[in-house]
PDB file of N, CA and C in Angstrom:
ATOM      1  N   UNK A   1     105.957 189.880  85.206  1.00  0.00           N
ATOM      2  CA  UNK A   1     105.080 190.945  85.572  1.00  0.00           C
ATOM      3  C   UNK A   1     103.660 190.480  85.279  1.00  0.00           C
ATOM      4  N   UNK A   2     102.651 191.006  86.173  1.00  0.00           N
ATOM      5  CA  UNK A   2     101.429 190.097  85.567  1.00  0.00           C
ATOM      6  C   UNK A   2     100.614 191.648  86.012  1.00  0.00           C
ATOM      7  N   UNK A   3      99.655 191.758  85.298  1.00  0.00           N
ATOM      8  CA  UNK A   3      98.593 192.822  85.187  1.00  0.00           C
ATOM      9  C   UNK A   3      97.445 192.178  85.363  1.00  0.00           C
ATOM     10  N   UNK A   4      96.534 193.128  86.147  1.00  0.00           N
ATOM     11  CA  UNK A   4      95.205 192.913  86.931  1.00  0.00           C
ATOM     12  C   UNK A   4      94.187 193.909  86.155  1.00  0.00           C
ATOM     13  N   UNK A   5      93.105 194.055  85.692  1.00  0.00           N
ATOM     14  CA  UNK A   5      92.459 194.963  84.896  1.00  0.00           C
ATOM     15  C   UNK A   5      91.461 195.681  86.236  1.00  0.00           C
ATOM     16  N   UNK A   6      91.486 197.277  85.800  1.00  0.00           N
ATOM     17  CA  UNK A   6      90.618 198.046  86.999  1.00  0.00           C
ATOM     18  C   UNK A   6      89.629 198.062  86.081  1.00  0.00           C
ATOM     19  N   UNK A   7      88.766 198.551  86.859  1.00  0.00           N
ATOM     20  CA  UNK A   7      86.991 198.759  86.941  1.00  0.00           C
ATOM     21  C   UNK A   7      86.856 199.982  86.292  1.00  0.00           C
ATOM     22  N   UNK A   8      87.768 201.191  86.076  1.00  0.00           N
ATOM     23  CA  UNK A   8      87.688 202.030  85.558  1.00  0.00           C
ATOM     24  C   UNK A   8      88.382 201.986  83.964  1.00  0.00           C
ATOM     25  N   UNK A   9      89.022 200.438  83.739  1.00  0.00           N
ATOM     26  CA  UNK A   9      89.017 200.312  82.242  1.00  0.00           C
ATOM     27  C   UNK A   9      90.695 200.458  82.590  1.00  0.00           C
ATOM     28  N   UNK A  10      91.376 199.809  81.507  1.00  0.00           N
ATOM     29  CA  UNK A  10      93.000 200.029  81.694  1.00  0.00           C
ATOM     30  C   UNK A  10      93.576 198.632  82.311  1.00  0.00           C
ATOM     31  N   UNK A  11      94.525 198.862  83.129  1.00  0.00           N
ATOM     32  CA  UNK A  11      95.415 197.630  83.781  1.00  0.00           C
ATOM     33  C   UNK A  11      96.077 198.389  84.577  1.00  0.00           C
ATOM     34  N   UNK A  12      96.735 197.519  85.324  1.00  0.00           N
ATOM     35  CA  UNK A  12      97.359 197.854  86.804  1.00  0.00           C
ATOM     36  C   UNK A  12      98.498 196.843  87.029  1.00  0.00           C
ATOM     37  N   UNK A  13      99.751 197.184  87.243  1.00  0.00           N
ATOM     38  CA  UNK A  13     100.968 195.733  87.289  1.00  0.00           C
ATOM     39  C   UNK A  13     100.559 195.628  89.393  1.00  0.00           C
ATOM     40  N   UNK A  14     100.160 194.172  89.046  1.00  0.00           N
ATOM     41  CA  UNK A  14      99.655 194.224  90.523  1.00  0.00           C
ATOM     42  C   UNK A  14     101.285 192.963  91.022  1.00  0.00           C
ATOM     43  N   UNK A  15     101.753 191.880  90.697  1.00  0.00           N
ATOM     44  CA  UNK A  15     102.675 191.677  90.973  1.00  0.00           C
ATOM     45  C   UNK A  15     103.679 191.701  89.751  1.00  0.00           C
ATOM     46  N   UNK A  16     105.273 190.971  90.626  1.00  0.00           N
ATOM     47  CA  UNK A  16     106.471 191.880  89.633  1.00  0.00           C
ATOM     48  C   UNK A  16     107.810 190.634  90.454  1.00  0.00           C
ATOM     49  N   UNK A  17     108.151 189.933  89.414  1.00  0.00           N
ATOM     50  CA  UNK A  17     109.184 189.301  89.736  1.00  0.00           C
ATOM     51  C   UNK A  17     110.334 189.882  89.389  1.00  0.00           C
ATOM     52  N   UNK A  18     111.483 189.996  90.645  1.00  0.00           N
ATOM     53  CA  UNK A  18     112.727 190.960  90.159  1.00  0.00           C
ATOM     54  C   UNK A  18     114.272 190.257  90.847  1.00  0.00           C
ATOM     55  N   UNK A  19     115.115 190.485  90.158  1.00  0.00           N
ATOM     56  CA  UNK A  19     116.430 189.930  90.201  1.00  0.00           C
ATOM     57  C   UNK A  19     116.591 190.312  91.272  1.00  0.00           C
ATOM     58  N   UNK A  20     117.394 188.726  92.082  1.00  0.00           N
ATOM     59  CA  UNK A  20     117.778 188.650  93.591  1.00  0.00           C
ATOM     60  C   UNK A  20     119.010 188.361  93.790  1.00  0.00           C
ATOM     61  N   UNK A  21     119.685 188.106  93.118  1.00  0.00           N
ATOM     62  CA  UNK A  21     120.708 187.515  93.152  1.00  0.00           C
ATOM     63  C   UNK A  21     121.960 189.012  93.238  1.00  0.00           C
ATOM     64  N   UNK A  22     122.375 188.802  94.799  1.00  0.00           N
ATOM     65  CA  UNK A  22     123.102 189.619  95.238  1.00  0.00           C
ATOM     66  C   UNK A  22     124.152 190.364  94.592  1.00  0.00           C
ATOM     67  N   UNK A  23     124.803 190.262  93.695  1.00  0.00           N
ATOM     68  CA  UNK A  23     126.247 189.834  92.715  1.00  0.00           C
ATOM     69  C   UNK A  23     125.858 190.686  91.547  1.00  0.00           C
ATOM     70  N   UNK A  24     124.583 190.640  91.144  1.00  0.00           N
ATOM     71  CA  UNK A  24     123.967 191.132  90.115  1.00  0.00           C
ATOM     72  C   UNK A  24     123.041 192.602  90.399  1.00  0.00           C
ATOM     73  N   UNK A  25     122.465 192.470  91.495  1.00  0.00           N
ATOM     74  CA  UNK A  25     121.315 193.725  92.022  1.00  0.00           C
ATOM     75  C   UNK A  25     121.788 193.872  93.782  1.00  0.00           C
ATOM     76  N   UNK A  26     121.487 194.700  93.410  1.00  0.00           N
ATOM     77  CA  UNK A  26     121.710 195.052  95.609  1.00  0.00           C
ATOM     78  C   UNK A  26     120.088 195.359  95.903  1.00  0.00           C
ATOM     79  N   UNK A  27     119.050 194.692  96.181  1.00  0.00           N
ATOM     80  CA  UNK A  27     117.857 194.745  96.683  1.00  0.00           C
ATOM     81  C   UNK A  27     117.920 196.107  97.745  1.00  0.00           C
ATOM     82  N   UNK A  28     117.070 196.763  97.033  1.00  0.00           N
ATOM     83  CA  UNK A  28     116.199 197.876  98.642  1.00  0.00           C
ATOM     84  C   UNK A  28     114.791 197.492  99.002  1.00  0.00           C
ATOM     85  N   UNK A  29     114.264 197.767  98.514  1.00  0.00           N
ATOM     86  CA  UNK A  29     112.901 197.785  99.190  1.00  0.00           C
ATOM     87  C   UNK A  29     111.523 197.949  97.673  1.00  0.00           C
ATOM     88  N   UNK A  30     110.464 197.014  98.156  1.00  0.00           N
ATOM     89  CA  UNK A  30     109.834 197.298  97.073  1.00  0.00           C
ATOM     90  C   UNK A  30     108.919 198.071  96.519  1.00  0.00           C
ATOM     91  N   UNK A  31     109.199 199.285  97.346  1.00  0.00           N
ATOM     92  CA  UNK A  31     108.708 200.464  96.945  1.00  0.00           C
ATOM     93  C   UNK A  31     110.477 200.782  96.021  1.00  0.00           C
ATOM     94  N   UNK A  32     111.518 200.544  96.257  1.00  0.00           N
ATOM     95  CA  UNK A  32     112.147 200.941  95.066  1.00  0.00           C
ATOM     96  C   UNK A  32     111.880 200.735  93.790  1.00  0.00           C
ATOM     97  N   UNK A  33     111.435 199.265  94.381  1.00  0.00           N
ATOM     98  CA  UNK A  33     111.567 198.375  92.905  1.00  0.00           C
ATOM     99  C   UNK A  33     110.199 198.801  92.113  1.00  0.00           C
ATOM    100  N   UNK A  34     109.180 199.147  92.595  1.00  0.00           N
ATOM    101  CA  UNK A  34     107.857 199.900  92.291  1.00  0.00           C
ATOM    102  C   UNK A  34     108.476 200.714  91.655  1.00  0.00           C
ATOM    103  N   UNK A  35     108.655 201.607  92.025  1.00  0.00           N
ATOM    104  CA  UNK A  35     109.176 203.240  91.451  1.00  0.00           C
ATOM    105  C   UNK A  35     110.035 202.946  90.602  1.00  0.00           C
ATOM    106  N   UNK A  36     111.021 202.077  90.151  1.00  0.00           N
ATOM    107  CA  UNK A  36     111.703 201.462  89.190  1.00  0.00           C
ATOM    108  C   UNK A  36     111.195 201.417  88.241  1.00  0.00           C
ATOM    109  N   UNK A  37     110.444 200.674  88.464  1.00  0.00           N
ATOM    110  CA  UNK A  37     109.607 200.059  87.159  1.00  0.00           C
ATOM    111  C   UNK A  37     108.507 201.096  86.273  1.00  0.00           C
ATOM    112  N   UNK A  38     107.947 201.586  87.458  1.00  0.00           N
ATOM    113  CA  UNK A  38     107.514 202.721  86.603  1.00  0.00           C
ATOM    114  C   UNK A  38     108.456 203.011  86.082  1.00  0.00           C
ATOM    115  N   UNK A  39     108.806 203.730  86.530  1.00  0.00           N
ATOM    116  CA  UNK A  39     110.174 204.672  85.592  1.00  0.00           C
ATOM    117  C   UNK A  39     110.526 204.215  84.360  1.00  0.00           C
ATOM    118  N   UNK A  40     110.739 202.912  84.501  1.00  0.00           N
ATOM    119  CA  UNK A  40     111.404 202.466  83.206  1.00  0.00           C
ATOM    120  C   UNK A  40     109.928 202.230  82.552  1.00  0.00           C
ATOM    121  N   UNK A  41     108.915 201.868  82.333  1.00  0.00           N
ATOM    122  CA  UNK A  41     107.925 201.578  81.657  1.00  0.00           C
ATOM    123  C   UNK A  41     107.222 202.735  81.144  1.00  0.00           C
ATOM    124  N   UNK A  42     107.036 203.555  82.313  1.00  0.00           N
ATOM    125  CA  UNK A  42     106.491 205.437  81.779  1.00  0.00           C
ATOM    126  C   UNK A  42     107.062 206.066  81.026  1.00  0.00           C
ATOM    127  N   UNK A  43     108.319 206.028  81.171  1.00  0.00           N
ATOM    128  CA  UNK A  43     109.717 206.533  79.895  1.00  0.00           C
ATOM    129  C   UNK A  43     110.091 205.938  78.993  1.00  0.00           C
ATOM    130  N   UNK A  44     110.785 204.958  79.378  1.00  0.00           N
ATOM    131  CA  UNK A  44     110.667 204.182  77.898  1.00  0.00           C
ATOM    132  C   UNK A  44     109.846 203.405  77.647  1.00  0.00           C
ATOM    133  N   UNK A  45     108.616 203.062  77.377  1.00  0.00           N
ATOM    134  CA  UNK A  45     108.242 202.108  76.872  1.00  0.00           C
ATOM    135  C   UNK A  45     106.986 202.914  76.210  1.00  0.00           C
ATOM    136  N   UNK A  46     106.163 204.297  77.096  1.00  0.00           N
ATOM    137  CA  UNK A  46     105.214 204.460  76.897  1.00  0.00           C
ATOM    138  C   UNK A  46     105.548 205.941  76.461  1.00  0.00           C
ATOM    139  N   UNK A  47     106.369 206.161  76.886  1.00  0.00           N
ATOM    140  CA  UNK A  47     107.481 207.926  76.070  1.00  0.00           C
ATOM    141  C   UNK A  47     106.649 208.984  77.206  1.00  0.00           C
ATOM    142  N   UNK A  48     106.083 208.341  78.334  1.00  0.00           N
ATOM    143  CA  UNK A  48     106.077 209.619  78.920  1.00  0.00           C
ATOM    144  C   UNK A  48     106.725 210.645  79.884  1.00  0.00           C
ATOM    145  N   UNK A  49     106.304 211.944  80.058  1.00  0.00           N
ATOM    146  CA  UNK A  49     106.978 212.713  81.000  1.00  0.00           C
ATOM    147  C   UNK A  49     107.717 211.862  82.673  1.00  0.00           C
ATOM    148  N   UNK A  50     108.814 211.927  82.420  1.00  0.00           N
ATOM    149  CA  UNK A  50     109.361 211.250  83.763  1.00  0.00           C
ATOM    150  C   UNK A  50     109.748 211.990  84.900  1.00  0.00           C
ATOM    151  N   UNK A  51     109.286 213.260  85.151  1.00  0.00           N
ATOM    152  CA  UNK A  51     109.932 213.765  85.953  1.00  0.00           C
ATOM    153  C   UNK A  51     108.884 213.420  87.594  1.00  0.00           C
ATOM    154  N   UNK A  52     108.053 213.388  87.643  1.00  0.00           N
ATOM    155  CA  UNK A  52     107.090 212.506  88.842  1.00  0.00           C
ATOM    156  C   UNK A  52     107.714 211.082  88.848  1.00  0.00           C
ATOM    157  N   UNK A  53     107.640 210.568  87.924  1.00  0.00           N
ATOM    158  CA  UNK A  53     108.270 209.199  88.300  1.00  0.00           C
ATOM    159  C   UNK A  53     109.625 209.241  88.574  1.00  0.00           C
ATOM    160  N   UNK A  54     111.020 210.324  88.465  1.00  0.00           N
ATOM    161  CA  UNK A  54     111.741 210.302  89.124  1.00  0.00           C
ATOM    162  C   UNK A  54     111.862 211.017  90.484  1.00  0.00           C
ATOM    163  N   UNK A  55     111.383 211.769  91.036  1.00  0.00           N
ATOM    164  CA  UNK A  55     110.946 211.962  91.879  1.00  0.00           C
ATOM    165  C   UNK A  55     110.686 210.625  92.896  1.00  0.00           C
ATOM    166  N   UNK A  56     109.378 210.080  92.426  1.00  0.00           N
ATOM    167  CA  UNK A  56     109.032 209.386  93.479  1.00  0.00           C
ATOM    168  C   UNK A  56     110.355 208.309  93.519  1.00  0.00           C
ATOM    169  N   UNK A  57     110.611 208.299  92.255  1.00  0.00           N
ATOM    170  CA  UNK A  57     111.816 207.047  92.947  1.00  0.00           C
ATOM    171  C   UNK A  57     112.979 207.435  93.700  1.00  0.00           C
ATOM    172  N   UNK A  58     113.373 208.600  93.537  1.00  0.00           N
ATOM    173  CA  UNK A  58     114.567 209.257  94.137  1.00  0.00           C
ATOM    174  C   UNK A  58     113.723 209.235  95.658  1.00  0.00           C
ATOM    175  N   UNK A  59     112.582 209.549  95.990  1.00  0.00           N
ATOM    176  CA  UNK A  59     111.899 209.882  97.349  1.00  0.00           C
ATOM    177  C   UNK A  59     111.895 208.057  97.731  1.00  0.00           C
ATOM    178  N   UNK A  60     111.594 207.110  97.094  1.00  0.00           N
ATOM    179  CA  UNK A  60     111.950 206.039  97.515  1.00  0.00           C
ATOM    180  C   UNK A  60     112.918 205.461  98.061  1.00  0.00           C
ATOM    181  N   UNK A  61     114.080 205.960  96.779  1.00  0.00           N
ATOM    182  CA  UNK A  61     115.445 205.842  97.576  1.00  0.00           C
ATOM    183  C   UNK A  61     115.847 206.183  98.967  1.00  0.00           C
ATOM    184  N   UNK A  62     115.365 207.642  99.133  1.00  0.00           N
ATOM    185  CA  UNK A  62     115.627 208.505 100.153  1.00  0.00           C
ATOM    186  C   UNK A  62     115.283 207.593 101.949  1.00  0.00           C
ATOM    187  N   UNK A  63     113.888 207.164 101.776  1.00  0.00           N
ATOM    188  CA  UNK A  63     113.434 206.575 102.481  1.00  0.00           C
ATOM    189  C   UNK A  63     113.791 205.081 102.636  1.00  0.00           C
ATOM    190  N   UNK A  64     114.822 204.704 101.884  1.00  0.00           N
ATOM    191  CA  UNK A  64     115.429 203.043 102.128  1.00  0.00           C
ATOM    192  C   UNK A  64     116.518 203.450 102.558  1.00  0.00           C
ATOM    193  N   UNK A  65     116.976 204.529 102.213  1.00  0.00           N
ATOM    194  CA  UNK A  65     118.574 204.874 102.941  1.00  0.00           C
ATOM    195  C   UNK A  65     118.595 206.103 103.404  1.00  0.00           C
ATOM    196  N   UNK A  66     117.666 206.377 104.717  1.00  0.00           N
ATOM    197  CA  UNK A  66     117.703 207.772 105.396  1.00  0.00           C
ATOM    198  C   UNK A  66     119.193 208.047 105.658  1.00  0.00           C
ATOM    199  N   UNK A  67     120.064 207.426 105.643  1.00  0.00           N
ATOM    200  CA  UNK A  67     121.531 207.470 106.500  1.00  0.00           C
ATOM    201  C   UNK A  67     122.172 208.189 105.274  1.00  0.00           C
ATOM    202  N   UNK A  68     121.756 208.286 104.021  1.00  0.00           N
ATOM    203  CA  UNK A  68     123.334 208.541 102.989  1.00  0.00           C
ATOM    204  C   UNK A  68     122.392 210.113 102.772  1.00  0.00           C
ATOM    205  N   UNK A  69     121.398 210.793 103.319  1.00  0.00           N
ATOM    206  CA  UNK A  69     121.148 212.061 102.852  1.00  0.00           C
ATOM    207  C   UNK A  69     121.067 212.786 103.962  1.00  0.00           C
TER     208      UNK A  69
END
C-alpha cells in the first residue's frame, strides 16, 4: 500500500497491491477492492463507525454483480 500526502494535510492510499491468485481470492473489481480496504482500515485499524463504509462496499458489490440482486 503506498500513501500520497494531500494539500489539505493527512494522506490518501493512492495505490494498493492485492492477492491474485485465483485459488486464494476471486478478484471483482477495484472499486471492490477500494471499498475493502477501507472497510477493513476504518474499522479495524482506526475503530471507526463502519456503517458508510459498508454500504459503499455492499453498493460496490452490487455493481460488479448486477446479475445475483
Amino acid at each position: 500500500m503506498t500513501f500520497s500526502p494531500l494539500a489539505t494535510g493527512g494522506r490518501k492510499i493512492t495505490s494498493v497491491a492485492v492477492e491474485s491468485d485465483p485459488q486464494r481470492y476471486q478478484r471483482t473489481t477495484d472499486d471492490c477492492d477500494r471499498a475493502l480496504i477501507e472497510l477493513i482500515i476504518g474499522g479495524t485499524l482506526l475503530h471507526e463507525s463502519t456503517l458508510k463504509l459498508q454500504a459503499a462496499f455492499a453498493a460496490a458489490i452490487a455493481r460488479a454483480h448486477p446479475d445475483r440482486h
